[in-house]
C-alpha atoms as a PDB file:
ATOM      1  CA  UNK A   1       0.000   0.000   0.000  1.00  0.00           C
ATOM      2  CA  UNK A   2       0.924   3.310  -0.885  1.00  0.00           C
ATOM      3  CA  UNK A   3       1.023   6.344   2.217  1.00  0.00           C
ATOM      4  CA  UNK A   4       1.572   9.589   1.615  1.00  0.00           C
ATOM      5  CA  UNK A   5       2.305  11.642   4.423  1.00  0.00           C
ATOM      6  CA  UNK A   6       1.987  15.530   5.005  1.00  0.00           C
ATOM      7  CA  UNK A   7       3.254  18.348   6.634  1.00  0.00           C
ATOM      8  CA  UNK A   8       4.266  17.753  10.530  1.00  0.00           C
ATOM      9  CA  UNK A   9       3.874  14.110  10.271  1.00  0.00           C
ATOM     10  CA  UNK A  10       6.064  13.896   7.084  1.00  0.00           C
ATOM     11  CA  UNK A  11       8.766  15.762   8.805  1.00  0.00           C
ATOM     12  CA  UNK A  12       8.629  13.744  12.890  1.00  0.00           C
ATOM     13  CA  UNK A  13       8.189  10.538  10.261  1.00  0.00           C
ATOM     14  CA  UNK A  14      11.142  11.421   7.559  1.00  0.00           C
ATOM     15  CA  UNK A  15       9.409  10.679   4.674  1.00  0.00           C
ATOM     16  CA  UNK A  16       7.127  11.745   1.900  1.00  0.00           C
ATOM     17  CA  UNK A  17       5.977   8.281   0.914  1.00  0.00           C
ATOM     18  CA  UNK A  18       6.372   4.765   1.323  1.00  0.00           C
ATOM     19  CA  UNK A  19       5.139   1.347   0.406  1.00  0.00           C
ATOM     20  CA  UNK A  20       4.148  -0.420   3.427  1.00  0.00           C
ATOM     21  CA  UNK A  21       2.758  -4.331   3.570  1.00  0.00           C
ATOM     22  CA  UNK A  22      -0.304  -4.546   5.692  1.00  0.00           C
ATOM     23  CA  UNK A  23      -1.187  -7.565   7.064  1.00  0.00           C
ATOM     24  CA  UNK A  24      -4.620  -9.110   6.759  1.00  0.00           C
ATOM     25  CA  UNK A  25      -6.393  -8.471   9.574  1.00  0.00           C
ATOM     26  CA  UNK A  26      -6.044  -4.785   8.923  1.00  0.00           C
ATOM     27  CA  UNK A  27      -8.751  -3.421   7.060  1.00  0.00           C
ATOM     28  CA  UNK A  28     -10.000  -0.189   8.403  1.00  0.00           C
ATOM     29  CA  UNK A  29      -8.636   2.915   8.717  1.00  0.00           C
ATOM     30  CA  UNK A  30      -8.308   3.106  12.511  1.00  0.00           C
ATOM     31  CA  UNK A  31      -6.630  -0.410  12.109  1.00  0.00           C
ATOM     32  CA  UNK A  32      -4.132   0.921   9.813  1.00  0.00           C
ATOM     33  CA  UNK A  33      -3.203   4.025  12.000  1.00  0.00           C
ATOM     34  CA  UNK A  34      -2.836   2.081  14.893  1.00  0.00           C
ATOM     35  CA  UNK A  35      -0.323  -0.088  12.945  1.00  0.00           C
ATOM     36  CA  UNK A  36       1.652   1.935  11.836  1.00  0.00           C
ATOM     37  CA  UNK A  37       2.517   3.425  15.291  1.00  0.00           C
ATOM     38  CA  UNK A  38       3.928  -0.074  15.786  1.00  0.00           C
ATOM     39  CA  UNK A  39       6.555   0.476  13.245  1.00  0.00           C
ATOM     40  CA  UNK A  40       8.938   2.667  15.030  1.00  0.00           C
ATOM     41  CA  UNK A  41       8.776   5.249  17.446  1.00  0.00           C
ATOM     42  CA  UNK A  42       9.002   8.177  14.836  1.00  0.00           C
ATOM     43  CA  UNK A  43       5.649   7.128  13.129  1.00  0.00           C
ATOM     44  CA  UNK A  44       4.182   6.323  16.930  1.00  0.00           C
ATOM     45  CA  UNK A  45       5.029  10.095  17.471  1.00  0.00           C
ATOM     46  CA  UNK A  46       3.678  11.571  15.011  1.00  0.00           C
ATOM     47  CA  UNK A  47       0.380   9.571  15.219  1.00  0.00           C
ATOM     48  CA  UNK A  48       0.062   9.559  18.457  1.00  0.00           C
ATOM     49  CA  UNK A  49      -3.365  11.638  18.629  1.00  0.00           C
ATOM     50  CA  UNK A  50      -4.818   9.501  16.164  1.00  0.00           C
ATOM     51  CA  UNK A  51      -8.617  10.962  16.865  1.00  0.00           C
ATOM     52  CA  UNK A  52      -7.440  14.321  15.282  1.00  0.00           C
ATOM     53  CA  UNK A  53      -5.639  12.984  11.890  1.00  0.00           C
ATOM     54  CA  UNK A  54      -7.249  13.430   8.736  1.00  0.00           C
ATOM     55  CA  UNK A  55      -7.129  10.240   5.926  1.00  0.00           C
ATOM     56  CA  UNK A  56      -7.907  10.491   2.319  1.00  0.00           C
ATOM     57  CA  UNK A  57      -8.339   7.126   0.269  1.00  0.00           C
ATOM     58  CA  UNK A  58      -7.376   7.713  -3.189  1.00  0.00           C
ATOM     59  CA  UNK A  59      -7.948  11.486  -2.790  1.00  0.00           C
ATOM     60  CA  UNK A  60     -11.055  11.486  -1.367  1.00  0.00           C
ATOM     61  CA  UNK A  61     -11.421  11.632   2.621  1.00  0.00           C
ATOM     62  CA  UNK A  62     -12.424   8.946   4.872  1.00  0.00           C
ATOM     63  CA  UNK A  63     -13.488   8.378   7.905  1.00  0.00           C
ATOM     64  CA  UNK A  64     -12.235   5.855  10.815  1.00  0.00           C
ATOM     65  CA  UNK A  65     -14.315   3.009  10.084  1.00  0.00           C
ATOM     66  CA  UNK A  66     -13.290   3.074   6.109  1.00  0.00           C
ATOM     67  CA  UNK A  67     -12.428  -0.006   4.975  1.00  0.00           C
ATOM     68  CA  UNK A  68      -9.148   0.504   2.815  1.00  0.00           C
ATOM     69  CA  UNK A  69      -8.595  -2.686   0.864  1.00  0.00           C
ATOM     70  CA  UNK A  70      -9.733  -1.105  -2.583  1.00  0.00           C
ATOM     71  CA  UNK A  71      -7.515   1.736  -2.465  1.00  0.00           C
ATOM     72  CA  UNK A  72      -4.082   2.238  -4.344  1.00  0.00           C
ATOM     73  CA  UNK A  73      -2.820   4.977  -2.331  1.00  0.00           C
ATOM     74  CA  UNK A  74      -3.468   6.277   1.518  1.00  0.00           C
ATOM     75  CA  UNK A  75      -2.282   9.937   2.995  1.00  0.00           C
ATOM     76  CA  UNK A  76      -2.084  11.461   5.948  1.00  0.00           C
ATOM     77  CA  UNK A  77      -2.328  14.797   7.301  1.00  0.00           C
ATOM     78  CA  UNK A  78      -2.330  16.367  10.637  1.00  0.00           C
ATOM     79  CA  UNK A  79      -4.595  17.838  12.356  1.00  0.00           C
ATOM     80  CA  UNK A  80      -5.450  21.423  11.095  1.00  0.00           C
ATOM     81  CA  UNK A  81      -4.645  24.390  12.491  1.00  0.00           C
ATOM     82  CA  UNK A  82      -5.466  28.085  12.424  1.00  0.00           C
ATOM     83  CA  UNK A  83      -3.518  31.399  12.583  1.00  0.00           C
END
């Protein structure tokens, strides 16, 4: 699966995109952002406050409980903020 990642979680992360294998089991989008805080503490980090993260499914956005399986590419962006 393809993830994109944007602004402050691109940088804690240190990446733009990567290919990641999901297992299985993992089939919604909460599942997916809970998994990949398992993959090292930079990605736990920077997804730590998962309730506030915003996920798009081939550029449209999802919610939690969006199953991903039919989707070529998944991104992530923080949560928004004002000024």
């Amino acid at each position: 699966m393809k993830i994109i990642y944007f602004a402050k979680i691109r940088e804690i992360i240190g990446k733009k995109t990567e290919k990641v294998d999901i297992p299985d089991n993992i089939s919604t989008i909460e599942q997916l952002l809970f998994y990949l805080t398992t993959l090292g503490e930079e990605y736990n980090h920077a997804l730590n406050d998962i309730n506030k993260i915003h996920v798009a499914c081939d550029q449209e956005y999802v919610g939690r409980d969006f199953n991903f399986k039919d989707c070529q590419e998944i991104a992530i962006f923080p949560p928004v903020t004002g000024g």
